[in-house]
N, C-alpha and C. Protein backbone atom coordinates (compact mmCIF):
# COMPACT_ATOMS: atom_id res chain seq x y z
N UNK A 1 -28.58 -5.23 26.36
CA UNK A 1 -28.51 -6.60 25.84
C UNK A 1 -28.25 -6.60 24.33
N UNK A 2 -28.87 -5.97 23.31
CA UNK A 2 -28.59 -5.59 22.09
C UNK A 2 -27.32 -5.36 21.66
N UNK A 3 -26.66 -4.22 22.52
CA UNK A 3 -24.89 -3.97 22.31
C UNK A 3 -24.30 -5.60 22.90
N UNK A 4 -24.66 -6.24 23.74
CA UNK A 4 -24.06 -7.38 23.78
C UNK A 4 -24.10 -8.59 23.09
N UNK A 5 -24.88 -8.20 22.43
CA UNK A 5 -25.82 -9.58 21.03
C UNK A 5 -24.63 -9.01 19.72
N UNK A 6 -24.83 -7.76 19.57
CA UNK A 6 -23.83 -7.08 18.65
C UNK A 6 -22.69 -7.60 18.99
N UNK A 7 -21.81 -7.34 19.99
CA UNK A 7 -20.35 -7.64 20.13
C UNK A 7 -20.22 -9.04 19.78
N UNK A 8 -21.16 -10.11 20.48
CA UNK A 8 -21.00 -11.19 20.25
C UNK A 8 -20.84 -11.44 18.43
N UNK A 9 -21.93 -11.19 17.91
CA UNK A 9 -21.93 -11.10 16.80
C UNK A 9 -20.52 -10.30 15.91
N UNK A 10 -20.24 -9.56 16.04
CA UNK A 10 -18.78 -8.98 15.41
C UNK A 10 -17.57 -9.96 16.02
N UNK A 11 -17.81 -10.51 17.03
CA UNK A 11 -16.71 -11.38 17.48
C UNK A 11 -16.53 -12.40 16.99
N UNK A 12 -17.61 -12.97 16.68
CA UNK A 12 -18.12 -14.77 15.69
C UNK A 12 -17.69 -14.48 14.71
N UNK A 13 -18.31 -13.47 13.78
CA UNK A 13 -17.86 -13.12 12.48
C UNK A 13 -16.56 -12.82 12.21
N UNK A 14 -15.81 -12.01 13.01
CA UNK A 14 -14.29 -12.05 12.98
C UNK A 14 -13.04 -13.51 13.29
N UNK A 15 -13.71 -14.30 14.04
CA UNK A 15 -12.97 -15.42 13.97
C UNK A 15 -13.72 -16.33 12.74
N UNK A 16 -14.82 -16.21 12.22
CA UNK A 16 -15.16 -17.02 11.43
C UNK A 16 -14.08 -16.41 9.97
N UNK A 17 -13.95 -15.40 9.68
CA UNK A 17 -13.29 -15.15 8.86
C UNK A 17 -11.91 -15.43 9.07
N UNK A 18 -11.10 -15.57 9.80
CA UNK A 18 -9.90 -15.81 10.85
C UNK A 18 -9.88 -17.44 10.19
N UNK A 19 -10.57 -18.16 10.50
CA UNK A 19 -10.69 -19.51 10.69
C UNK A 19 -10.80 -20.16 9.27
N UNK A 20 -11.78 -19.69 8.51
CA UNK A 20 -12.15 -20.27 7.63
C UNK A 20 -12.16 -19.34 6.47
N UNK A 21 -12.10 -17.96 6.50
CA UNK A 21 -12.12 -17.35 5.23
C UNK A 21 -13.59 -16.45 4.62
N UNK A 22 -14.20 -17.18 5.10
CA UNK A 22 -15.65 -16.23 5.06
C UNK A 22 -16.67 -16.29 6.27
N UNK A 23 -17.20 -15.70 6.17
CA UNK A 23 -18.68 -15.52 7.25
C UNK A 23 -20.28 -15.33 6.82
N UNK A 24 -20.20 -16.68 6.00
CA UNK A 24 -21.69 -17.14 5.57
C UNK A 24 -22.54 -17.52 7.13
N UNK A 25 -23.85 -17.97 7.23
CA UNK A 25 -24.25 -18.45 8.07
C UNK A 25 -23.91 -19.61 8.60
N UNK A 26 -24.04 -20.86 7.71
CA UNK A 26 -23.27 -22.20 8.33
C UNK A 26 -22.10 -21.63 8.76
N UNK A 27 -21.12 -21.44 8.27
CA UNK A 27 -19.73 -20.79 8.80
C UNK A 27 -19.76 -20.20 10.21
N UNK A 28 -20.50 -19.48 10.60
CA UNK A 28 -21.03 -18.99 11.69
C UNK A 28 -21.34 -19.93 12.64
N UNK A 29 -22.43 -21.03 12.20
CA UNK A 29 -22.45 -21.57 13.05
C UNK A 29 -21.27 -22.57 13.86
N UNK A 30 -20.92 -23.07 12.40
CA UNK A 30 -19.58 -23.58 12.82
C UNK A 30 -18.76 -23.30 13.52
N UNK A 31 -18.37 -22.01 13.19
CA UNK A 31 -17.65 -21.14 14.25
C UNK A 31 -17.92 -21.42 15.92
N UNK A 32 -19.37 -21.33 16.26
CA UNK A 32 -19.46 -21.34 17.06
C UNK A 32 -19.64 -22.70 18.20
N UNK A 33 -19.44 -23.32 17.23
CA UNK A 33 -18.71 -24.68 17.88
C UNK A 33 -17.20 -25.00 18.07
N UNK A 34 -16.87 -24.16 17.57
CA UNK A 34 -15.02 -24.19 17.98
C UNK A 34 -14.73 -24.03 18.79
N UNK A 35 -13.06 -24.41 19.77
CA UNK A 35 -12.80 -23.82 20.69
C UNK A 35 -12.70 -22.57 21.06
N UNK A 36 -12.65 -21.75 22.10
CA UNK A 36 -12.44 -20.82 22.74
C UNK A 36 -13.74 -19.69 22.39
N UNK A 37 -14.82 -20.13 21.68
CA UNK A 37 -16.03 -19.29 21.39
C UNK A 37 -17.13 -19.48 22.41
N UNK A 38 -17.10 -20.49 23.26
CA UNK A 38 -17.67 -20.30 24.22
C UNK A 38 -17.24 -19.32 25.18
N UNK A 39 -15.88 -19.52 25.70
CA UNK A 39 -15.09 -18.04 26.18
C UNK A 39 -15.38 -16.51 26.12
N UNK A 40 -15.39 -16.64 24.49
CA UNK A 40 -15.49 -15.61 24.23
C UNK A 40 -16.91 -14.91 24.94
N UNK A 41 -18.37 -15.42 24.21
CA UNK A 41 -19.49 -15.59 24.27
C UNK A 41 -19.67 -15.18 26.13
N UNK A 42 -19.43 -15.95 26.44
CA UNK A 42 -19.37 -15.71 28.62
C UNK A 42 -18.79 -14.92 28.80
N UNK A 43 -17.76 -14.19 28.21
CA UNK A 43 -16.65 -12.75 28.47
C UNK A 43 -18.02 -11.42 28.47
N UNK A 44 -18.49 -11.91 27.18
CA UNK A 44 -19.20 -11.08 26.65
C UNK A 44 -20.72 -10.77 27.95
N UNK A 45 -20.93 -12.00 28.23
CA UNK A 45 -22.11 -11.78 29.05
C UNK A 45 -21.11 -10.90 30.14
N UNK A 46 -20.42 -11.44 30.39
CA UNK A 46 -19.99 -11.18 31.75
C UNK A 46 -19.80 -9.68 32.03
N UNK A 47 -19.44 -9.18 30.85
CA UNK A 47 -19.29 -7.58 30.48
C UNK A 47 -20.18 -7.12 30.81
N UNK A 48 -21.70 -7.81 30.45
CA UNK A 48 -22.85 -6.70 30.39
C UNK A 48 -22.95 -7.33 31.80
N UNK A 49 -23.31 -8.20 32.21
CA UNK A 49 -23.55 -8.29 33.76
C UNK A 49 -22.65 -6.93 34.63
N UNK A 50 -21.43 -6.59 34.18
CA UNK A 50 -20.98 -5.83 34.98
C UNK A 50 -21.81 -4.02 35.05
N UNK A 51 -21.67 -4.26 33.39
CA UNK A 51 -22.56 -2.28 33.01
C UNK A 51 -23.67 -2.68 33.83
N UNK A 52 -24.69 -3.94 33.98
CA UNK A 52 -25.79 -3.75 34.69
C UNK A 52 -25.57 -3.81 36.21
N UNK A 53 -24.46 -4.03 36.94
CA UNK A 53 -24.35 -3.80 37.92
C UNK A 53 -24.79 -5.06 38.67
N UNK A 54 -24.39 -6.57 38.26
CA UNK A 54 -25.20 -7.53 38.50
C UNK A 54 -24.18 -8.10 39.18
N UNK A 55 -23.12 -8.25 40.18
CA UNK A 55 -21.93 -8.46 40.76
C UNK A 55 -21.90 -10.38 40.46
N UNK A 56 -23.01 -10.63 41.22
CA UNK A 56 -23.22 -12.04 41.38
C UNK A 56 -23.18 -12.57 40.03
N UNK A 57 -24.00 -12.24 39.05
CA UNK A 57 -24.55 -12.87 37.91
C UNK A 57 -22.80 -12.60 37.34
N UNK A 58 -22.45 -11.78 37.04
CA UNK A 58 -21.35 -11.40 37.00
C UNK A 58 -20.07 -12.53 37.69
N UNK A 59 -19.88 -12.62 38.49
CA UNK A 59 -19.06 -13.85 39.21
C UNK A 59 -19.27 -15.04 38.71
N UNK A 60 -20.54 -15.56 38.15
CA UNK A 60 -20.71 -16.91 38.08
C UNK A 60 -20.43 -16.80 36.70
N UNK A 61 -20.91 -15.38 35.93
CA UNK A 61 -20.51 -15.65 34.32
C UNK A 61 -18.57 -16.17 34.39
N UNK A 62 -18.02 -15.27 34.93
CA UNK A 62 -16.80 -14.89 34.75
C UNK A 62 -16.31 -16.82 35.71
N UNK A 63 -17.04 -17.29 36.59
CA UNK A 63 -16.21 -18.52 36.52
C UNK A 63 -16.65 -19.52 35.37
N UNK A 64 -17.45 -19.47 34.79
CA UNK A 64 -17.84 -20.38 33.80
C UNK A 64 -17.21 -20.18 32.83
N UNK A 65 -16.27 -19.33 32.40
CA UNK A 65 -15.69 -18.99 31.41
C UNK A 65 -14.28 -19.44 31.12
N UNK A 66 -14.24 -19.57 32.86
CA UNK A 66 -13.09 -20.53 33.43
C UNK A 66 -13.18 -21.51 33.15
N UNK A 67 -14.20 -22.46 33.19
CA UNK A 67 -14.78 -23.54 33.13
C UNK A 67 -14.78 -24.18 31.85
N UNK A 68 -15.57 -23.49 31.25
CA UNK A 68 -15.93 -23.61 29.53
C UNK A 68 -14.69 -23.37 28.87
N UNK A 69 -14.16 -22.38 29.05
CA UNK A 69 -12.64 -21.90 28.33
C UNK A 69 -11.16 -22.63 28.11
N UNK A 70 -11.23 -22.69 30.10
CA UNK A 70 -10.07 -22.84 30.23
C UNK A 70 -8.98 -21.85 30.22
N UNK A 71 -9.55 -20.11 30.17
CA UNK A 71 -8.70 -19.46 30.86
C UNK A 71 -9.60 -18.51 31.55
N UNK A 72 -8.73 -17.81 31.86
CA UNK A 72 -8.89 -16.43 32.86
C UNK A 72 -9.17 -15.39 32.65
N UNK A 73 -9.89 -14.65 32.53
CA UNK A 73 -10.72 -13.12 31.80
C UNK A 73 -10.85 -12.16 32.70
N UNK A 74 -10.01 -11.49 33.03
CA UNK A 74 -10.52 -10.37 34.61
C UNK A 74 -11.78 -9.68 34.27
N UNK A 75 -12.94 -9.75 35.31
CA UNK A 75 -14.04 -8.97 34.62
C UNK A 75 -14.11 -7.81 34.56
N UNK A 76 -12.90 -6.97 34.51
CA UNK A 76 -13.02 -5.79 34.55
C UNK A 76 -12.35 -5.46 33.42
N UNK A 77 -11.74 -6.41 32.46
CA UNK A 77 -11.09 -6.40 30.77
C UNK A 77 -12.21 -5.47 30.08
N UNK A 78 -10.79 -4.41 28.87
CA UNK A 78 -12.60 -4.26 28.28
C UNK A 78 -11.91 -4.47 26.79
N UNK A 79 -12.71 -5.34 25.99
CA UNK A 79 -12.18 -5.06 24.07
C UNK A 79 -12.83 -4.81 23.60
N UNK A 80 -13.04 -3.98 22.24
CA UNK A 80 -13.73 -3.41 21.73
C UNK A 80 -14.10 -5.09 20.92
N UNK A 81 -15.10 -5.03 19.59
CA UNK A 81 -15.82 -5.86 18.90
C UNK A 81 -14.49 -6.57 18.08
N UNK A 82 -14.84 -7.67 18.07
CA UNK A 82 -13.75 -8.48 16.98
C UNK A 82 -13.23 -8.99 17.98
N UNK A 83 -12.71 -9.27 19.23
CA UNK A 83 -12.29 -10.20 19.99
C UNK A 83 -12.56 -11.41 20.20
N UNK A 84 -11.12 -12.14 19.73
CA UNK A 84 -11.45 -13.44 19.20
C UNK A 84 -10.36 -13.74 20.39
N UNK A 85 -10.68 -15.86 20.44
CA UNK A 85 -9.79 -16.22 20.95
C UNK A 85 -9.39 -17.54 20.18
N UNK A 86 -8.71 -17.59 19.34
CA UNK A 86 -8.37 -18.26 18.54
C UNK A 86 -8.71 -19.77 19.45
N UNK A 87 -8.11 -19.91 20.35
CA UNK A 87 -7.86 -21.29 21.14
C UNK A 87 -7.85 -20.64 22.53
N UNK A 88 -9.00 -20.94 23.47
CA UNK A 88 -8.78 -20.14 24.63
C UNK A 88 -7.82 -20.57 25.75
N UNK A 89 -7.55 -22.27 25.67
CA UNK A 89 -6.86 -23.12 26.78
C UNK A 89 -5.26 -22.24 27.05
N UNK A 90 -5.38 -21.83 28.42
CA UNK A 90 -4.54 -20.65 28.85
C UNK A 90 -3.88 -19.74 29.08
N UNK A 91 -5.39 -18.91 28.78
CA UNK A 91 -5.46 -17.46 28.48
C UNK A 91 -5.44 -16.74 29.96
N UNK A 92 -4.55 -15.85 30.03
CA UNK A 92 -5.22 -15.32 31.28
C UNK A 92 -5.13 -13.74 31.01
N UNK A 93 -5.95 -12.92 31.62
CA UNK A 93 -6.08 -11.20 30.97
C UNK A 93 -6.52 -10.42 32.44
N UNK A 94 -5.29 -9.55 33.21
CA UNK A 94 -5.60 -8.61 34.10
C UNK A 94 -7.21 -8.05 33.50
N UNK A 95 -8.05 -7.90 34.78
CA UNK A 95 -8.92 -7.20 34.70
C UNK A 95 -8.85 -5.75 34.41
N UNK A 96 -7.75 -5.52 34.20
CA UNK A 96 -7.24 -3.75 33.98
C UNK A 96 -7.43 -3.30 32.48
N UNK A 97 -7.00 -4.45 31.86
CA UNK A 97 -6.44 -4.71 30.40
C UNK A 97 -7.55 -3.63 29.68
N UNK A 98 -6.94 -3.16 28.62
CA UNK A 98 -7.67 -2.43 27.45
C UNK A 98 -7.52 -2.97 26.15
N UNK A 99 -8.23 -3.11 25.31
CA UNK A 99 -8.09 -3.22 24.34
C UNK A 99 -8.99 -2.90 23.21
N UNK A 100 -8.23 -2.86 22.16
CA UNK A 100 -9.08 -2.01 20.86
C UNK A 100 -10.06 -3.20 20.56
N UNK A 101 -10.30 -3.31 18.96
CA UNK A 101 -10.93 -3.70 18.01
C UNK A 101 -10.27 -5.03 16.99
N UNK A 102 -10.59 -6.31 17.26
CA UNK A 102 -10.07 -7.22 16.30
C UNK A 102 -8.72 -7.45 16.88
N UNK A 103 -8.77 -8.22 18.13
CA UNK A 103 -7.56 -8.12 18.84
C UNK A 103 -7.98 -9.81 18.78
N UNK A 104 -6.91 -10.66 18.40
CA UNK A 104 -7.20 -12.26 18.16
C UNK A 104 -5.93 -12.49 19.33
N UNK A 105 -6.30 -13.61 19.62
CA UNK A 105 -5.45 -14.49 20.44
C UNK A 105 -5.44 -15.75 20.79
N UNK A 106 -4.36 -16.26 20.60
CA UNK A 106 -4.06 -17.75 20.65
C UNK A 106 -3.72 -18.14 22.08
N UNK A 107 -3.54 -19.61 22.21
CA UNK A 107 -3.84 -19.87 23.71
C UNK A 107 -2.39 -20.14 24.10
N UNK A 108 -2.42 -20.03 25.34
CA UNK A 108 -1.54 -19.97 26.85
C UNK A 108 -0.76 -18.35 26.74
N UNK A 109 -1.39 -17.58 25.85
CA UNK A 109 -1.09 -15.77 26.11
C UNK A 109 -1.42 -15.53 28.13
N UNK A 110 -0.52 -14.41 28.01
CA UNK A 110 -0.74 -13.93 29.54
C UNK A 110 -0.60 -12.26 29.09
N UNK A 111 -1.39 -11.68 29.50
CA UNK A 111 -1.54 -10.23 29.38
C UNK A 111 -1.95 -9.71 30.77
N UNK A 112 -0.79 -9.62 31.11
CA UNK A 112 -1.00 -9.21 32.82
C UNK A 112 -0.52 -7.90 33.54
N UNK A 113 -0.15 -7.92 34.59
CA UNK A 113 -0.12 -6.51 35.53
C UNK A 113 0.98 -6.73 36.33
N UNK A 114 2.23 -5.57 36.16
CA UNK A 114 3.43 -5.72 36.46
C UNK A 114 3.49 -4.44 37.88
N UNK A 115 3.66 -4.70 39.19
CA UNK A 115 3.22 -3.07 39.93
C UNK A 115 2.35 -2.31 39.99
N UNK A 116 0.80 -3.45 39.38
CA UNK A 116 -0.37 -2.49 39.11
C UNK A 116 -0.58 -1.50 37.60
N UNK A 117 0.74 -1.86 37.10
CA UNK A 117 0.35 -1.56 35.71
C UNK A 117 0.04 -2.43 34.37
N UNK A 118 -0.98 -2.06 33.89
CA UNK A 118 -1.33 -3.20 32.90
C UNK A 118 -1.19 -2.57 31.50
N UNK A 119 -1.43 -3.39 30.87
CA UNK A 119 -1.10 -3.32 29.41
C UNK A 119 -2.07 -2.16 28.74
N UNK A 120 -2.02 -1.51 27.56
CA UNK A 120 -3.22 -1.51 26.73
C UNK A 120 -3.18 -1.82 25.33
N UNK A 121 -4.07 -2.42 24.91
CA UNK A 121 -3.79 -3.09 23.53
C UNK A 121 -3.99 -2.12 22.62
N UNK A 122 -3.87 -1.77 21.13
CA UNK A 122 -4.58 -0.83 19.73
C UNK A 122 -5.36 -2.34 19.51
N UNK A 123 -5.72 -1.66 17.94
CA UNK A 123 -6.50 -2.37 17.59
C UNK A 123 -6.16 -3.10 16.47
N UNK A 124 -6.95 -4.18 15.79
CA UNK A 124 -5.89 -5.13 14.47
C UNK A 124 -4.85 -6.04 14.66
N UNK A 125 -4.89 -6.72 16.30
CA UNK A 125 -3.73 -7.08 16.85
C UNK A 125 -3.81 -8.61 16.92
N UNK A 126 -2.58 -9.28 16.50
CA UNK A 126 -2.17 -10.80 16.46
C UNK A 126 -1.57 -11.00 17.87
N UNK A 127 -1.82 -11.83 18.84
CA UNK A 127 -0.86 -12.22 19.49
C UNK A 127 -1.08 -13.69 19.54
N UNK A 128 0.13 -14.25 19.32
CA UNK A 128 0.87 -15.55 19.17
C UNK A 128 0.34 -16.58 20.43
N UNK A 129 1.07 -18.21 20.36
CA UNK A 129 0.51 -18.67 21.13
C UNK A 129 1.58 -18.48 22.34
N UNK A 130 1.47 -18.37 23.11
CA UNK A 130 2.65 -18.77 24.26
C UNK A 130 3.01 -16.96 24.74
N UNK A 131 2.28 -16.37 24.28
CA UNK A 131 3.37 -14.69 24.24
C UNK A 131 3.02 -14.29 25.66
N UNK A 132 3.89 -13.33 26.04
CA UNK A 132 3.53 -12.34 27.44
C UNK A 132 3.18 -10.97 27.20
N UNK A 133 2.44 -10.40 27.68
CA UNK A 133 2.97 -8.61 27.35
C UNK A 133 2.24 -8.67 28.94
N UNK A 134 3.54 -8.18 29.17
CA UNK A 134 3.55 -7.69 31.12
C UNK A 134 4.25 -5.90 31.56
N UNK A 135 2.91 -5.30 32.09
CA UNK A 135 3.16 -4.02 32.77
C UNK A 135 2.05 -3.04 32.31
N UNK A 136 3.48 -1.64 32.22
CA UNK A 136 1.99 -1.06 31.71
C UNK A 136 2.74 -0.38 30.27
N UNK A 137 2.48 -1.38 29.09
CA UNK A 137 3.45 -1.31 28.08
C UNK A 137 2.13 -0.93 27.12
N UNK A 138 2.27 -0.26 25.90
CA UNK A 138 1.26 -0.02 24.64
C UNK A 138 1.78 -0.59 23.58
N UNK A 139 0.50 -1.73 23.09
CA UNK A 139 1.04 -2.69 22.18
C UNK A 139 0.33 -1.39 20.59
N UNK A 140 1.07 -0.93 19.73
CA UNK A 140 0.16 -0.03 18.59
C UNK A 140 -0.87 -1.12 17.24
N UNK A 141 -1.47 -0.18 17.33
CA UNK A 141 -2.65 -0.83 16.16
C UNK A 141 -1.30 -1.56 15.23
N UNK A 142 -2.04 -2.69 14.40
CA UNK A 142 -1.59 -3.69 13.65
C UNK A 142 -0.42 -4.47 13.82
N UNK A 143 0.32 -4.19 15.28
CA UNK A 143 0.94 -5.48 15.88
C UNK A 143 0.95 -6.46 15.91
N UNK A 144 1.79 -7.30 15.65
CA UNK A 144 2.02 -8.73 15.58
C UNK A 144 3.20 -9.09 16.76
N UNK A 145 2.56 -10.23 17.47
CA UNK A 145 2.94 -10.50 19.05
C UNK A 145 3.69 -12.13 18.42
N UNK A 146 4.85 -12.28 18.31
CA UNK A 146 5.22 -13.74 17.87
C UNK A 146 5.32 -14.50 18.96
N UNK A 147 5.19 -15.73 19.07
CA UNK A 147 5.08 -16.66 19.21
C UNK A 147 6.21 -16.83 20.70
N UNK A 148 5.68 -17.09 22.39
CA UNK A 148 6.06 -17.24 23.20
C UNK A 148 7.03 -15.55 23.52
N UNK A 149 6.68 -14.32 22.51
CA UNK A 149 7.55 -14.04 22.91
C UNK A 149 7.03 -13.17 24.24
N UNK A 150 7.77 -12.25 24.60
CA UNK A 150 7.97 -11.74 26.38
C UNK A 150 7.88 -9.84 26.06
N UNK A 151 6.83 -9.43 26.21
CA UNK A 151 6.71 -7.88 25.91
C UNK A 151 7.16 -7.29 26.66
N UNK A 152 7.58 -6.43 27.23
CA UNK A 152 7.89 -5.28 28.67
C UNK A 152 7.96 -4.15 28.01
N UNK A 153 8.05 -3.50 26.50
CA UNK A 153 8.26 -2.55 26.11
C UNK A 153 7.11 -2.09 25.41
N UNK A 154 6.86 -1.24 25.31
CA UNK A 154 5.91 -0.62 24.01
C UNK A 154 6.05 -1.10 22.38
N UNK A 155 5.22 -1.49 21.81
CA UNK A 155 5.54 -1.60 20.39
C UNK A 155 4.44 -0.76 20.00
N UNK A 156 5.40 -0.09 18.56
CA UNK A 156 4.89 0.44 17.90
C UNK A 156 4.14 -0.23 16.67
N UNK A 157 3.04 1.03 16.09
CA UNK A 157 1.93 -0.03 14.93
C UNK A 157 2.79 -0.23 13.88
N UNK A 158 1.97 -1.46 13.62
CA UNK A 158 2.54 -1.82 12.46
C UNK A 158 3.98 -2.39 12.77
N UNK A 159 3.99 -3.51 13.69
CA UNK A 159 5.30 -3.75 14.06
C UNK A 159 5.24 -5.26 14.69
N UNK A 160 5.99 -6.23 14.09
CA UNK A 160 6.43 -7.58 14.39
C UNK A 160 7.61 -7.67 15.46
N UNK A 161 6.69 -8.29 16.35
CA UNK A 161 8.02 -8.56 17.74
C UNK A 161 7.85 -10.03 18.05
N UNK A 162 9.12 -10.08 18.21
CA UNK A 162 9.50 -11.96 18.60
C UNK A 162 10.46 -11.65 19.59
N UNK A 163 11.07 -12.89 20.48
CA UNK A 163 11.67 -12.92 21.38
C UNK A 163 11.31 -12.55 22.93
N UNK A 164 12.48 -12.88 23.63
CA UNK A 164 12.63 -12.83 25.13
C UNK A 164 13.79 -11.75 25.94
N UNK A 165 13.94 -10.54 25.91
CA UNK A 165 12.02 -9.80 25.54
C UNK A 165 12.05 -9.72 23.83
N UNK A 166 10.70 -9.28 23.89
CA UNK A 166 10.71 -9.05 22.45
C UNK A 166 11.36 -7.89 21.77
N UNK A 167 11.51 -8.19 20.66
CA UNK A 167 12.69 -7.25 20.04
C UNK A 167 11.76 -7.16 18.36
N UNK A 168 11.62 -6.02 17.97
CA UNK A 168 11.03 -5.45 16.42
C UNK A 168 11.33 -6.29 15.84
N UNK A 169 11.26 -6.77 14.54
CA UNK A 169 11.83 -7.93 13.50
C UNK A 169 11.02 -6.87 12.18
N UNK A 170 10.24 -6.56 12.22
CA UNK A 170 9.78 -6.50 10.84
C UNK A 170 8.51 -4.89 11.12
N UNK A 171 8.22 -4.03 10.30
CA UNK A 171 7.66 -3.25 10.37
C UNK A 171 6.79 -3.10 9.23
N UNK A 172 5.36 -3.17 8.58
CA UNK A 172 4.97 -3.41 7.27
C UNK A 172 4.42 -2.31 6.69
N UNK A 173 4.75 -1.23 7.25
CA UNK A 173 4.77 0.44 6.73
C UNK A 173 5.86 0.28 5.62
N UNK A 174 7.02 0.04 6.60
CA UNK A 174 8.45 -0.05 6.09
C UNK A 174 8.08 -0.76 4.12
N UNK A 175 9.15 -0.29 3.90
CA UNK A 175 8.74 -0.64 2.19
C UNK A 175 10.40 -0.89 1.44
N UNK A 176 10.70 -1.65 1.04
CA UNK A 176 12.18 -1.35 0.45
C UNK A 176 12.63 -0.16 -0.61
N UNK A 177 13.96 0.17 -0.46
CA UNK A 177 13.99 1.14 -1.55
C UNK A 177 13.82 0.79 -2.73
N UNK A 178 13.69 1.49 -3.92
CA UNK A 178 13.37 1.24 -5.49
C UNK A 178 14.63 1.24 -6.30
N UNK A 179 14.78 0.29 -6.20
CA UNK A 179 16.28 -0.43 -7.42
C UNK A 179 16.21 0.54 -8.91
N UNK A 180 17.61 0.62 -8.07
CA UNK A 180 17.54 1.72 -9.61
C UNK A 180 17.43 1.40 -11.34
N UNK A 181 16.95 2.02 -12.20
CA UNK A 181 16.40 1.38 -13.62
C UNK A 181 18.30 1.19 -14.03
N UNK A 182 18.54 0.18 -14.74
CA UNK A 182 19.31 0.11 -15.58
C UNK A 182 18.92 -0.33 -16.94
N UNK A 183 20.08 -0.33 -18.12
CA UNK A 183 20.04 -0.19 -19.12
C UNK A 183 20.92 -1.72 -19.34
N UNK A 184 19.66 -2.15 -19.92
CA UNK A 184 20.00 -3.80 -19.77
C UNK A 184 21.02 -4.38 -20.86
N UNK A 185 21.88 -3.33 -21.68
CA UNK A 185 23.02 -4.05 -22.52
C UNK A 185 24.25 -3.43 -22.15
N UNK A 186 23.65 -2.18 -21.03
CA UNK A 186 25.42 -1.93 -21.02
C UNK A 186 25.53 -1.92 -18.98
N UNK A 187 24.75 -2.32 -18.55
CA UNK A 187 24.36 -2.05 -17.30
C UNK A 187 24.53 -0.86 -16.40
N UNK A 188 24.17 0.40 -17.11
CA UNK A 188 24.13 1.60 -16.39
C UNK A 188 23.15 2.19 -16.36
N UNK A 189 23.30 2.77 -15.28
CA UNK A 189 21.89 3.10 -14.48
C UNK A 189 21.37 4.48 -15.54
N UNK A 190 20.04 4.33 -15.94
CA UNK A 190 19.37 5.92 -16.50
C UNK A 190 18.72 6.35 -15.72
């Protein structure tokens, strides 16, 4: 119960900072009147209902989450701490799904199972409102999932994908080259 008080707690605090910029206590609480933090919060029970082996308690968490949410959480999802749901209204997540640490998500995402293969997420990850990532594709740490777009491929970290399917746009490793010095009265390069 403790590791589940914890997650909850790293999860509040990560959308409270998400949301508003800091994670004082009011802030917190606030937080936890927003949408999709009830979601979250019932994901979370629903998790430990499963390590305890509680099938039932487990079923009723996982439909209330439905309920309260407004999406779909397979109870067999697992994310590490920081899982936020920005806006939960329709979310839906194969019970297969993996995912890291500080994985946010906006609503009507589908992270599903293409032939029995499902996704696995890294960690540090944006996904957009409307996006897909379908199969058994690896999204890499600090990904950014734009907006409706359609995954089937692997992305690599540190990598902005948009489109149908999605296609790289931007990489923030990547750095431009260094303009060469010139000599500002006769314009040649030293």
């Amino acid at each position: 119960m403790l590791r589940t008080l914890r997650l909850i707690a790293a999860d509040v605090r990560k959308k409270a900072t998400w949301c508003y910029g800091s994670d004082p206590l009011p802030t917190l609480l606030k937080t936890l009147a927003t949408d999709g933090t009830a979601a979250m919060v019932l994901y979370r029970f629903t998790q430990a209902a499963r390590a305890h082996r509680m099938p039932v308690v487990e079923m009723l968490l996982n439909k209330a989450t439905n309920l309260a949410g407004g999406c779909v959480i397979g109870r067999g999802a697992d994310f590490g701490p920081g899982f936020v749901l920005i806006h939960s209204n329709g979310v839906v997540i194969n019970g297969n799904v993996r995912g890291g640490t500080n994985v946010l998500i906006e609503h009507q995402v589908t992270i599903g199972a293409d032939r029995r293969q499902t996704p696995v997420l890294g960690s540090d990850l944006f996904i957009g409102a409307g996006a897909k990532i379908v199969g058994g594709v690896t999204v890499g740490d600090g990904a950014r999932i734009g907006a409706n777009a359609v995954v089937v491929h692997d992305v690599a970290p540190n990598t902005t994908v948009v489109g149908i399917p999605a296609k790289p746009v931007q990489r923030r490793d990547d750095r431009p080259a260094p303009r060469p010095v010139t000599d500002d009265t006769t314009g040649s390069q030293s």
